[in-house]
N, C-alpha and C. Protein backbone atom coordinates (compact mmCIF):
# COMPACT_ATOMS: atom_id res chain seq x y z
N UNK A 1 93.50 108.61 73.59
CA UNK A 1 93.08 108.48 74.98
C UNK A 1 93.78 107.29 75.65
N UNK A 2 93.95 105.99 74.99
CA UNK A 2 94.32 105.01 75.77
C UNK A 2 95.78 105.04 75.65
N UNK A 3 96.24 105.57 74.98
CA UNK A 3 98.02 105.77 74.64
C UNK A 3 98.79 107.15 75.70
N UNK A 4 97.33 107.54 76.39
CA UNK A 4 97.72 108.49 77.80
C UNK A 4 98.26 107.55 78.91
N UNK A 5 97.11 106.40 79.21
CA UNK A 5 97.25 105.49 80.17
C UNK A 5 98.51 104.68 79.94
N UNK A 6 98.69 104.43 79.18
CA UNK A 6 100.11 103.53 78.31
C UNK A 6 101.27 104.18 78.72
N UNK A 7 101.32 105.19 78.85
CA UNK A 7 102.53 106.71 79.15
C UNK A 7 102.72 106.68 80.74
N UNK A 8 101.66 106.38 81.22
CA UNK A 8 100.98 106.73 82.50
C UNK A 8 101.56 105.23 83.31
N UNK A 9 101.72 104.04 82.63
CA UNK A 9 101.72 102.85 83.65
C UNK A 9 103.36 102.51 83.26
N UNK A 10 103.91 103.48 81.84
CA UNK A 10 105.15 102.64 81.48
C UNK A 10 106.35 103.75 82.51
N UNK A 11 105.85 104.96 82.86
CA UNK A 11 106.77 105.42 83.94
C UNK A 11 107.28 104.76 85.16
N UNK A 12 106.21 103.58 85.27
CA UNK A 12 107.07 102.55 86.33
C UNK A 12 107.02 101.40 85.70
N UNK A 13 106.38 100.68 85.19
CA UNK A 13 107.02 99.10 84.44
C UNK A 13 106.59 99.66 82.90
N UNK A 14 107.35 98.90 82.11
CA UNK A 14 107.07 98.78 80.59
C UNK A 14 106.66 97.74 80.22
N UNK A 15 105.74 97.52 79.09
CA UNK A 15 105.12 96.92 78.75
C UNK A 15 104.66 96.67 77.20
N UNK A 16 104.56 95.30 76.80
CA UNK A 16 104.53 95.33 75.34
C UNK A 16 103.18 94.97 75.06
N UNK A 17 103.29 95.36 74.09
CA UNK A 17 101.80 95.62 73.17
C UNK A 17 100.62 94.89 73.63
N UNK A 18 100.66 93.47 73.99
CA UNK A 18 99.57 92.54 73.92
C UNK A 18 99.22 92.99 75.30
N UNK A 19 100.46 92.76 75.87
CA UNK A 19 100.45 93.39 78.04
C UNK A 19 99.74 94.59 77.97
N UNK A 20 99.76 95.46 77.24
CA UNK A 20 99.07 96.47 77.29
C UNK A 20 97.07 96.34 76.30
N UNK A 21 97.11 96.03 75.56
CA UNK A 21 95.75 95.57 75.44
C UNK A 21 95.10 94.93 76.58
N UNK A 22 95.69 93.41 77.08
CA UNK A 22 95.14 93.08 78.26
C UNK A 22 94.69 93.99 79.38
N UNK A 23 95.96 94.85 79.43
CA UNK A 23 94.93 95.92 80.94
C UNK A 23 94.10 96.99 80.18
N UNK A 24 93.94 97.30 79.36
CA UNK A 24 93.04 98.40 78.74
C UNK A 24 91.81 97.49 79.04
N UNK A 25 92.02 96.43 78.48
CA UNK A 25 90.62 95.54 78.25
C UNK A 25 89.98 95.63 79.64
N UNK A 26 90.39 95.55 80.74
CA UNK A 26 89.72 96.08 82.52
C UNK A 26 89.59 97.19 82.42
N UNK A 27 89.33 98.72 81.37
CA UNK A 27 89.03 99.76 81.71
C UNK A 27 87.82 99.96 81.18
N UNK A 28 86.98 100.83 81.58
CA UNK A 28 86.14 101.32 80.88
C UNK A 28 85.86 103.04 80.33
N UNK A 29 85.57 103.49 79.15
CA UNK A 29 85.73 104.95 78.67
C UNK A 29 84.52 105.90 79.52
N UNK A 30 84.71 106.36 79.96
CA UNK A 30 83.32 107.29 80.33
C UNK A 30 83.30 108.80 80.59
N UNK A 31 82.40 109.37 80.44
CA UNK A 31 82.43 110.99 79.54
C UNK A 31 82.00 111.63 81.09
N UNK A 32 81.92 112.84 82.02
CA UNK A 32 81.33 113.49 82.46
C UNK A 32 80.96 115.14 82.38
N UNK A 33 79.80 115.46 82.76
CA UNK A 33 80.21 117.11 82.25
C UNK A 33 80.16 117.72 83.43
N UNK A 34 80.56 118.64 83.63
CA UNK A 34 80.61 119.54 84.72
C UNK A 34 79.73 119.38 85.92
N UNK A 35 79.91 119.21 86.80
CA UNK A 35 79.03 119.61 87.74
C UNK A 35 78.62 118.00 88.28
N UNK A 36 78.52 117.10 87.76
CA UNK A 36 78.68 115.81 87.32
C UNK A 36 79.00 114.82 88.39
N UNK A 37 77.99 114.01 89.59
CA UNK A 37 79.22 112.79 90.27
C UNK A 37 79.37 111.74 89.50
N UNK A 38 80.83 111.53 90.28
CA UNK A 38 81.07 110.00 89.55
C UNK A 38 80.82 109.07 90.91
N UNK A 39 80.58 109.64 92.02
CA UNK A 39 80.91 109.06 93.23
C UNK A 39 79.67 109.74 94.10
N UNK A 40 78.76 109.14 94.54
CA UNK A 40 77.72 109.89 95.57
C UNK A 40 77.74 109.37 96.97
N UNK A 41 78.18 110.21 97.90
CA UNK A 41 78.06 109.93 99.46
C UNK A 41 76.80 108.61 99.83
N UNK A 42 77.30 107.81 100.33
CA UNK A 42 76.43 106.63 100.96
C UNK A 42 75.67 105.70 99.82
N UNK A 43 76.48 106.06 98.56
CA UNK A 43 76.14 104.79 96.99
C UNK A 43 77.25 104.11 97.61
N UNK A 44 77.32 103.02 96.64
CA UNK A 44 78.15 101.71 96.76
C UNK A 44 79.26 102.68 95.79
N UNK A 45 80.57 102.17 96.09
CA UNK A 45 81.58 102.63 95.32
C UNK A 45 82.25 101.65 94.22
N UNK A 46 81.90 101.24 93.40
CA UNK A 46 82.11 100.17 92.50
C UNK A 46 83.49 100.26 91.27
N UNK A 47 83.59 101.50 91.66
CA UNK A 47 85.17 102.15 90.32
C UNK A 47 86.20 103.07 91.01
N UNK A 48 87.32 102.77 90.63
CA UNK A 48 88.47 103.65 90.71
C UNK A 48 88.55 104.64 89.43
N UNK A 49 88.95 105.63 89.51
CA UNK A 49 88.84 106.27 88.19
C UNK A 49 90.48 107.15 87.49
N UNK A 50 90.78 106.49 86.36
CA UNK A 50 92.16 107.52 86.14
C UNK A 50 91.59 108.27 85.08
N UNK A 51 92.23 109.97 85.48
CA UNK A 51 91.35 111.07 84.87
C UNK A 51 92.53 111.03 83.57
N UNK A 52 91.78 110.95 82.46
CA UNK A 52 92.50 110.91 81.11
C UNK A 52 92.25 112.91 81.10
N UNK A 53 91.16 113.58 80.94
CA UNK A 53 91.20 114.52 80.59
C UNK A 53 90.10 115.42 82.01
N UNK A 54 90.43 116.45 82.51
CA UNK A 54 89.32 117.35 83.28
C UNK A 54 89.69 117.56 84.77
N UNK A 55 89.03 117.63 85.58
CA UNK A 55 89.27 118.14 86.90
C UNK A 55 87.86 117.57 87.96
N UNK A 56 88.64 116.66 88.98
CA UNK A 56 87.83 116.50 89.80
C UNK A 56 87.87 116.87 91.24
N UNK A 57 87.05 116.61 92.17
CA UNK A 57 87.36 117.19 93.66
C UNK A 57 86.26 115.88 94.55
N UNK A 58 87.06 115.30 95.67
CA UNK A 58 86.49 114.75 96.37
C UNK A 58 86.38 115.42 97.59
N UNK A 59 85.26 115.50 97.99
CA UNK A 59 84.45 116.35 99.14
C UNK A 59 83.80 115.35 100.11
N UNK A 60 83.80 115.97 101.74
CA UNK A 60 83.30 115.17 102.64
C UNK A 60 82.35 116.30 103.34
N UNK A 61 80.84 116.12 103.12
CA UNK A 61 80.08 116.94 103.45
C UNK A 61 79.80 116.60 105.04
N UNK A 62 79.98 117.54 106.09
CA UNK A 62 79.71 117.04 107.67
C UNK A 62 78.29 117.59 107.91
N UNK A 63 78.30 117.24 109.39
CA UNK A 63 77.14 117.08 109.50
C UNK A 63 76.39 118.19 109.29
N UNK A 64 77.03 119.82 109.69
CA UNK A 64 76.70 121.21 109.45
C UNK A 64 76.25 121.93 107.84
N UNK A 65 76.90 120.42 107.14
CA UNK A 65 76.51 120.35 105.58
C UNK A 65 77.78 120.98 104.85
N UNK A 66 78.80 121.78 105.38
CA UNK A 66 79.68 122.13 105.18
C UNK A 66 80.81 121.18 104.16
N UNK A 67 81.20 121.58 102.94
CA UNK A 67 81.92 120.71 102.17
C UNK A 67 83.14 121.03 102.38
N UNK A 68 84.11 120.04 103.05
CA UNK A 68 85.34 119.92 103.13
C UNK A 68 86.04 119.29 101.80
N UNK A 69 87.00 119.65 101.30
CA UNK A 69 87.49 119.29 99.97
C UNK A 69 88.79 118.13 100.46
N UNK A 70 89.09 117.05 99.88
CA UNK A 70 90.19 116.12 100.69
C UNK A 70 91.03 116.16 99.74
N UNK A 71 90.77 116.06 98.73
CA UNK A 71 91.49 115.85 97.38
C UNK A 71 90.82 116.53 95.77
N UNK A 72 92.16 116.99 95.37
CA UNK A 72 91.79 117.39 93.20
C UNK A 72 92.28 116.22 92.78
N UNK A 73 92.03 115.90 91.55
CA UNK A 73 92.52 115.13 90.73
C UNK A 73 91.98 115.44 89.32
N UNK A 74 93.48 115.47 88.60
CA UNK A 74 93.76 116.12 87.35
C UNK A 74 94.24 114.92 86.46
N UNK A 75 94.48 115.52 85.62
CA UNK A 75 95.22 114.78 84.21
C UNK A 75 96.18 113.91 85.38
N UNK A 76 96.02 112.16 84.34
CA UNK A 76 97.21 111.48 84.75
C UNK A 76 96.86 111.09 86.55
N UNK A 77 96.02 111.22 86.96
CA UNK A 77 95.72 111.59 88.79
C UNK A 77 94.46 110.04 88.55
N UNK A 78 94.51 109.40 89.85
CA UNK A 78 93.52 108.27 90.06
C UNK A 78 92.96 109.06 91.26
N UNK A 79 91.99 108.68 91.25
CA UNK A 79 90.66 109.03 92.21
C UNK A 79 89.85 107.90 92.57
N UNK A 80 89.11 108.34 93.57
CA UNK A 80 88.00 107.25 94.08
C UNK A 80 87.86 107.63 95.73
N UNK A 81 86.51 107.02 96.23
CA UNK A 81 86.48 106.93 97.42
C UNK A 81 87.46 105.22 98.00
N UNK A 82 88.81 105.92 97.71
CA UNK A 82 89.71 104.27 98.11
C UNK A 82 89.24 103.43 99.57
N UNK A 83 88.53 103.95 100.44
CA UNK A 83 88.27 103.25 101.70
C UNK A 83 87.20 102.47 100.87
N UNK A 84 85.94 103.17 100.49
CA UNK A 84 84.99 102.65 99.89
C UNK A 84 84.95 101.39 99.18
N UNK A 85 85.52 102.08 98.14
CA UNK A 85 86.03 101.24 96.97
C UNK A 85 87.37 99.20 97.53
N UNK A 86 87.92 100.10 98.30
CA UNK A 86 88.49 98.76 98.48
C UNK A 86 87.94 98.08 99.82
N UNK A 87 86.91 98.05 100.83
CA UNK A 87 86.70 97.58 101.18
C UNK A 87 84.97 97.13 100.74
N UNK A 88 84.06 98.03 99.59
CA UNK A 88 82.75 97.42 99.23
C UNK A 88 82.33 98.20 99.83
N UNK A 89 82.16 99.20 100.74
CA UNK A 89 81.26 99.45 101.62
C UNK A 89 80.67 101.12 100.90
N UNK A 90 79.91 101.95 102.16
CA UNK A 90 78.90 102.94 100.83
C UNK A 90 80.49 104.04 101.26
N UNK A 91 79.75 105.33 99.72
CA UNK A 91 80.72 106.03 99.80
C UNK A 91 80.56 106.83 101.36
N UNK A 92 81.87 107.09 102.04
CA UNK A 92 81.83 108.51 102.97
C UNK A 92 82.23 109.96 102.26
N UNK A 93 82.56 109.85 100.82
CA UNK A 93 82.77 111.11 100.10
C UNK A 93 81.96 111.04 98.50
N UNK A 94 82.09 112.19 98.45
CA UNK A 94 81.77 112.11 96.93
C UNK A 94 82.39 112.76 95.87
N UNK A 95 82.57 112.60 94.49
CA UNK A 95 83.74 112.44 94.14
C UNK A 95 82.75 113.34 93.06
N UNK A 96 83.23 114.31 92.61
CA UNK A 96 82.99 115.54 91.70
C UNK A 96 83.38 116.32 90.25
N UNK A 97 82.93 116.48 89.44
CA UNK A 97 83.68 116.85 88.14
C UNK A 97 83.58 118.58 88.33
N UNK A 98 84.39 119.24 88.48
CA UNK A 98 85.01 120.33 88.67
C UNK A 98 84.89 121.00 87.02
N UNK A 99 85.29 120.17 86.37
CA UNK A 99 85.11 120.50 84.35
C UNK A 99 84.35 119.24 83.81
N UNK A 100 84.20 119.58 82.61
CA UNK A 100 83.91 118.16 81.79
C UNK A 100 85.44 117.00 81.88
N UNK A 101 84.81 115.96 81.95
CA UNK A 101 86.02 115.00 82.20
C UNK A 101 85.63 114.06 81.88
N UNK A 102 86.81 113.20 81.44
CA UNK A 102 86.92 111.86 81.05
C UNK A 102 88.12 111.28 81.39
N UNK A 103 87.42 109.68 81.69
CA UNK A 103 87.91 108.92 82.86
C UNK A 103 87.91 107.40 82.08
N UNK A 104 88.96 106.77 82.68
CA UNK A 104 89.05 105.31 82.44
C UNK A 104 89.00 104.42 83.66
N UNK A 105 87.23 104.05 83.72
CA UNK A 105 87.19 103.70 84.93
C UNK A 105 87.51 101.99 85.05
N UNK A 106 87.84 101.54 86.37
CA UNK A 106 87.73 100.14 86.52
C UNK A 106 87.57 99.57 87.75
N UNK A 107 86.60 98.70 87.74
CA UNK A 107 86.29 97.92 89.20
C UNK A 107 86.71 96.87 89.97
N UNK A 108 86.44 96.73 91.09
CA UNK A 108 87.27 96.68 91.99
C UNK A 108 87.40 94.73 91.53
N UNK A 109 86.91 94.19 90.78
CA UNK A 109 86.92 92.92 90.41
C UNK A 109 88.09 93.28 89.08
N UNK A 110 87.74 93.85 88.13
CA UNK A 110 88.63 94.31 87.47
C UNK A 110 90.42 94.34 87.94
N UNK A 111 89.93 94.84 88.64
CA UNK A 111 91.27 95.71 89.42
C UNK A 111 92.71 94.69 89.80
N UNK A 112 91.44 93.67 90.79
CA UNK A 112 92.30 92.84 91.25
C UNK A 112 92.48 91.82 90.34
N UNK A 113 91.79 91.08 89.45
CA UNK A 113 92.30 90.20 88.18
C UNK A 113 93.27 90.53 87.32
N UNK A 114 93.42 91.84 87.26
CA UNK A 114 94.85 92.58 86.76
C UNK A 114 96.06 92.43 87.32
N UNK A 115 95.46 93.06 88.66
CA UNK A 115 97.05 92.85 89.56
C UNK A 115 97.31 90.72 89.83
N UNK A 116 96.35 90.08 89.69
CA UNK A 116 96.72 88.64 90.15
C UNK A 116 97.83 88.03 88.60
N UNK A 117 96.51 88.78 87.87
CA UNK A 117 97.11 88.21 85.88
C UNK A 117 98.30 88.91 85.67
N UNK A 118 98.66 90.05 85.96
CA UNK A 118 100.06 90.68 85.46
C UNK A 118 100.62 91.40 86.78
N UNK A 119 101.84 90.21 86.85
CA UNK A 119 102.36 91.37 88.19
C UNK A 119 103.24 92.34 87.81
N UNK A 120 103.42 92.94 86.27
CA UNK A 120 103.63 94.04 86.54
C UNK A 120 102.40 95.28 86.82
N UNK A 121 101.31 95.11 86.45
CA UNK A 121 100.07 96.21 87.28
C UNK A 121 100.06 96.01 88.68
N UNK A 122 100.59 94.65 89.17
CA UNK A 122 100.61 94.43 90.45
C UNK A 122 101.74 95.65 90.82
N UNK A 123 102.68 95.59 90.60
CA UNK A 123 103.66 96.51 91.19
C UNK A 123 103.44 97.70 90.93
N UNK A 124 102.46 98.09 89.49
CA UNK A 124 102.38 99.43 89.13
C UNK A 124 101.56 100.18 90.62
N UNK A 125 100.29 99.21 90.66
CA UNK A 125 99.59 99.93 91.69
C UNK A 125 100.12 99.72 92.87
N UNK A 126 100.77 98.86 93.41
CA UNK A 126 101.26 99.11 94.55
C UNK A 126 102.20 100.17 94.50
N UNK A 127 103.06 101.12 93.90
CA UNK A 127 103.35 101.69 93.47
C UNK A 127 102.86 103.27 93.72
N UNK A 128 101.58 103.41 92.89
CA UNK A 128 100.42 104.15 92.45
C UNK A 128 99.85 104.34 94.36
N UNK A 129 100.09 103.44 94.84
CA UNK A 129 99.27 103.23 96.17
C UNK A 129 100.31 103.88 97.27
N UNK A 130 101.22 103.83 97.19
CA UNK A 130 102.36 104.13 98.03
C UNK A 130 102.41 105.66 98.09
N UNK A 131 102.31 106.07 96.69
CA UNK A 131 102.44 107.08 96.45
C UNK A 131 101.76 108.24 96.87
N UNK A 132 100.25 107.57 96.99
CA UNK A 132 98.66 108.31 97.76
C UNK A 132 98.80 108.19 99.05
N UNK A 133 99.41 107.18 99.41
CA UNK A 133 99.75 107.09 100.90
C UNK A 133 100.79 108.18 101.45
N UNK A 134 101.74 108.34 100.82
CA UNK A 134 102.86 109.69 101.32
C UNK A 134 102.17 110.93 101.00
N UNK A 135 101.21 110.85 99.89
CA UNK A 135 100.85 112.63 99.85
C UNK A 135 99.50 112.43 100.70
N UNK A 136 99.17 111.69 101.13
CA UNK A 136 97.81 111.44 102.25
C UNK A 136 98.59 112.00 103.39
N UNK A 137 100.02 111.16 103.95
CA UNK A 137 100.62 111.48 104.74
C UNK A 137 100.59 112.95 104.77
N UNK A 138 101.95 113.46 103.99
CA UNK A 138 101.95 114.92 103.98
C UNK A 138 101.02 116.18 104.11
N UNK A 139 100.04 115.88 103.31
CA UNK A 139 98.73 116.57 103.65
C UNK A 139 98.48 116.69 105.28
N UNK A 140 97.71 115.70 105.69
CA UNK A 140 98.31 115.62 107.13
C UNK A 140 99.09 116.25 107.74
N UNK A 141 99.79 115.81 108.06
CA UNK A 141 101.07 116.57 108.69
C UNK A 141 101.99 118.00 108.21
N UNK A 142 101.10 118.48 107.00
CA UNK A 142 100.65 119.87 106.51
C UNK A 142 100.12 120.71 107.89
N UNK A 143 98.78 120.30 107.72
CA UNK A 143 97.65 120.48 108.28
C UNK A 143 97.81 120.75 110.15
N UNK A 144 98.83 119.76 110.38
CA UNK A 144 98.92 119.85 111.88
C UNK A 144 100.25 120.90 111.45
N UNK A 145 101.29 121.10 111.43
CA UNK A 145 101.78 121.17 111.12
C UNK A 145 102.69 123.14 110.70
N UNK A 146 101.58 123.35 109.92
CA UNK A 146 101.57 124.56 109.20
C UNK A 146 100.55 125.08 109.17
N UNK A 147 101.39 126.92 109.04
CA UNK A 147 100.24 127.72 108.86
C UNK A 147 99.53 127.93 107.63
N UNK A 148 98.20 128.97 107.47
CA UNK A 148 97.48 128.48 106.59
C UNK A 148 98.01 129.52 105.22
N UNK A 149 99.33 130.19 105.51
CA UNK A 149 100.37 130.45 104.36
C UNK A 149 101.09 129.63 103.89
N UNK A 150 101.62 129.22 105.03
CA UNK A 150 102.70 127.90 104.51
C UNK A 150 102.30 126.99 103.83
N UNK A 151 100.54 126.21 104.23
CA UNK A 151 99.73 125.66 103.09
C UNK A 151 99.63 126.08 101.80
N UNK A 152 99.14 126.94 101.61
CA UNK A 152 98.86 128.13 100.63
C UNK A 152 99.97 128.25 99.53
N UNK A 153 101.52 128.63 100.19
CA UNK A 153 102.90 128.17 99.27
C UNK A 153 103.45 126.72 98.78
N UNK A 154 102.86 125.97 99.94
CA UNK A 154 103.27 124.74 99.43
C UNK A 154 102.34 124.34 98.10
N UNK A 155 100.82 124.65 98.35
CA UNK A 155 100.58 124.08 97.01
C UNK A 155 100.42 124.53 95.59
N UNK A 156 100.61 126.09 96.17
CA UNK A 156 101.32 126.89 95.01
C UNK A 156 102.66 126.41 93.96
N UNK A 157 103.53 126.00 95.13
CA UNK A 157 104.48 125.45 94.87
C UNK A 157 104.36 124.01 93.76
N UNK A 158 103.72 123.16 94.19
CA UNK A 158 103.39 121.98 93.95
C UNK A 158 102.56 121.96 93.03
N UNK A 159 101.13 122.64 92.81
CA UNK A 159 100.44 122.45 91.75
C UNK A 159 99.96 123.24 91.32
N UNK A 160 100.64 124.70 90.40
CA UNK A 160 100.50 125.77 90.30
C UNK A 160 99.48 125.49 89.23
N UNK A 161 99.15 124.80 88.37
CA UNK A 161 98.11 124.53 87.29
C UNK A 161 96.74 124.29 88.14
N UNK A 162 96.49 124.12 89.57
CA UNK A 162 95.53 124.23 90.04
C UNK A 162 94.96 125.84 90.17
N UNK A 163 95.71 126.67 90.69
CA UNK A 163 95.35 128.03 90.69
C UNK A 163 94.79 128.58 89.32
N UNK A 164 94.96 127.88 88.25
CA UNK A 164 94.76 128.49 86.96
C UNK A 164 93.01 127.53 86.69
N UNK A 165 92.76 126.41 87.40
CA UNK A 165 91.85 125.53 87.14
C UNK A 165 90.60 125.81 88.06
N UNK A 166 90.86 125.70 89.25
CA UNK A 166 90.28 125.57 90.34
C UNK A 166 89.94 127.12 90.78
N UNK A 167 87.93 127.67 91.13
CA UNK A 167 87.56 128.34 91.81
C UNK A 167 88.40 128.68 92.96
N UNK A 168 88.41 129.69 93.46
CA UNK A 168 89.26 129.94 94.97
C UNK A 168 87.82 129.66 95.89
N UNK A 169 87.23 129.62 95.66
CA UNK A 169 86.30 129.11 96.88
C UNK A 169 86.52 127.59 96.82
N UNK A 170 86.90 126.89 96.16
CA UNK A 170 87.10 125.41 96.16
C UNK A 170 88.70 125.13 96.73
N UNK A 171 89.47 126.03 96.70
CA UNK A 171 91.34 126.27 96.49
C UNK A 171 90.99 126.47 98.24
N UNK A 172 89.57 127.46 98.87
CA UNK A 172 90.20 127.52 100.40
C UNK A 172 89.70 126.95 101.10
N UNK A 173 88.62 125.88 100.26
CA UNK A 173 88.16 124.63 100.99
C UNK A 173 88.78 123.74 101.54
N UNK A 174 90.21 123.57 99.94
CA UNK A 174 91.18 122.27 100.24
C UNK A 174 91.82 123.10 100.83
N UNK A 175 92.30 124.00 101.19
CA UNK A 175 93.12 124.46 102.06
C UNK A 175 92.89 124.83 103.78
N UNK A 176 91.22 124.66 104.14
CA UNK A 176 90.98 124.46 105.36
C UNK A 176 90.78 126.13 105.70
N UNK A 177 90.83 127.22 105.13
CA UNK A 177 90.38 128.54 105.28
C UNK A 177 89.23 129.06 104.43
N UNK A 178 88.88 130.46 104.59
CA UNK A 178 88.03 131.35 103.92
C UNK A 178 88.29 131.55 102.91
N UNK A 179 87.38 132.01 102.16
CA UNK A 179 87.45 132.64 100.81
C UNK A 179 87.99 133.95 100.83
N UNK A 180 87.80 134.40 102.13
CA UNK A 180 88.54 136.13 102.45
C UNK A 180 89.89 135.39 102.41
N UNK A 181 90.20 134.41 103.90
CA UNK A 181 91.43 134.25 103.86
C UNK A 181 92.58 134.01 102.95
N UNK A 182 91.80 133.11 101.64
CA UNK A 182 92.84 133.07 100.51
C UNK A 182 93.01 134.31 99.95
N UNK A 183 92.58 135.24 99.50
CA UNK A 183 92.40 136.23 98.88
C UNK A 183 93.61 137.16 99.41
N UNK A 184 93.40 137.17 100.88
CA UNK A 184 94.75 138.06 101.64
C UNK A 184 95.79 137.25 101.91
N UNK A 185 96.17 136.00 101.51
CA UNK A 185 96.98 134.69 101.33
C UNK A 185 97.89 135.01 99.51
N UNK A 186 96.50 135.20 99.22
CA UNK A 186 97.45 134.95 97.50
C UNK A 186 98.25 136.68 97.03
N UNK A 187 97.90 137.40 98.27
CA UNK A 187 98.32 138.67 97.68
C UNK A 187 99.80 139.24 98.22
């Protein structure tokens, strides 16, 4: 499990043995099963989470009660309510186990004693952060953007191991259509 994360932080800096104990030592192991939050709308958001093994979905329930899906996160994928989480304040989403999953979570005190103590995690996550920021972007500008095929191919395209994971009633959530509509989408 921790030799995932090791794989996971040396694709952008490398790191030797002791450097790598030190940041494990800011994680914590934790198990969820299905159905499972790690994250509840209007709790305090106290962890970032990198999914070692399972499938999650962060959802923003409005006021009609309607669950909008914002984000999956899979193997190797960090999650969290990041507004939450990095500014302290309660969650506006909640963050969901889709399968049984396990996570190496760490808090937001954690987080930053890492990035101050080793600036290579400093660069990893800035990094890691940049990266959520362009597919935040894109999503976006998906959305305005394109139709709800062209959505539909792009993330076909992009994360075809979701179609094999993910309910299609959850697939036309994140995609902003029906459950009819995907159906005459995927055919």
């Amino acid at each position: 499990m921790s030799n995932q994360l090791r794989k996971h932080i040396e694709e952008v800096v490398a790191l030797i043995d002791d450097e790598y104990s030190f940041v494990l030592s800011h994680f914590s192991k934790e198990a969820y099963g299905k159905n499972d939050f790690l994250i509840q709308k209007g709790e305090s958001v106290n962890h970032c989470y990198y999914v070692i093994s399972g499938l999650l979905k962060l959802v923003y329930d409005d006021a009609d009660g309607k669950e909008h899906i914002a984000s999956f996160a899979m193997e190797n994928w960090w999650e969290s309510d990041f507004a939450a989480f990095f500014t302290q304040t309660k969650a506006q989403m909640s963050l969901r186990c889709i399968e049984e999953t396990h996570v190496l979570s760490i808090s937001l005190n954690n987080y930053n004693k890492l990035a101050a103590d080793c600036p290579k995690m400093e660069y990893f996550f800035l990094k890691k952060s940049n990266a959520g920021h362009i597919a935040s972007q894109r999503r976006i500008l998906s959305f305005l953007t394109s139709s709800a095929k062209e959505r539909y191919e792009q993330l076909l395209e992009q994360y075809p191991i979701l179609f094999q994971r993910v309910p299609k009633i959850l697939l036309a959530s994140y995609l902003g259509v029906s459950r009819e509509t995907l159906s005459r989408l995927s055919h």
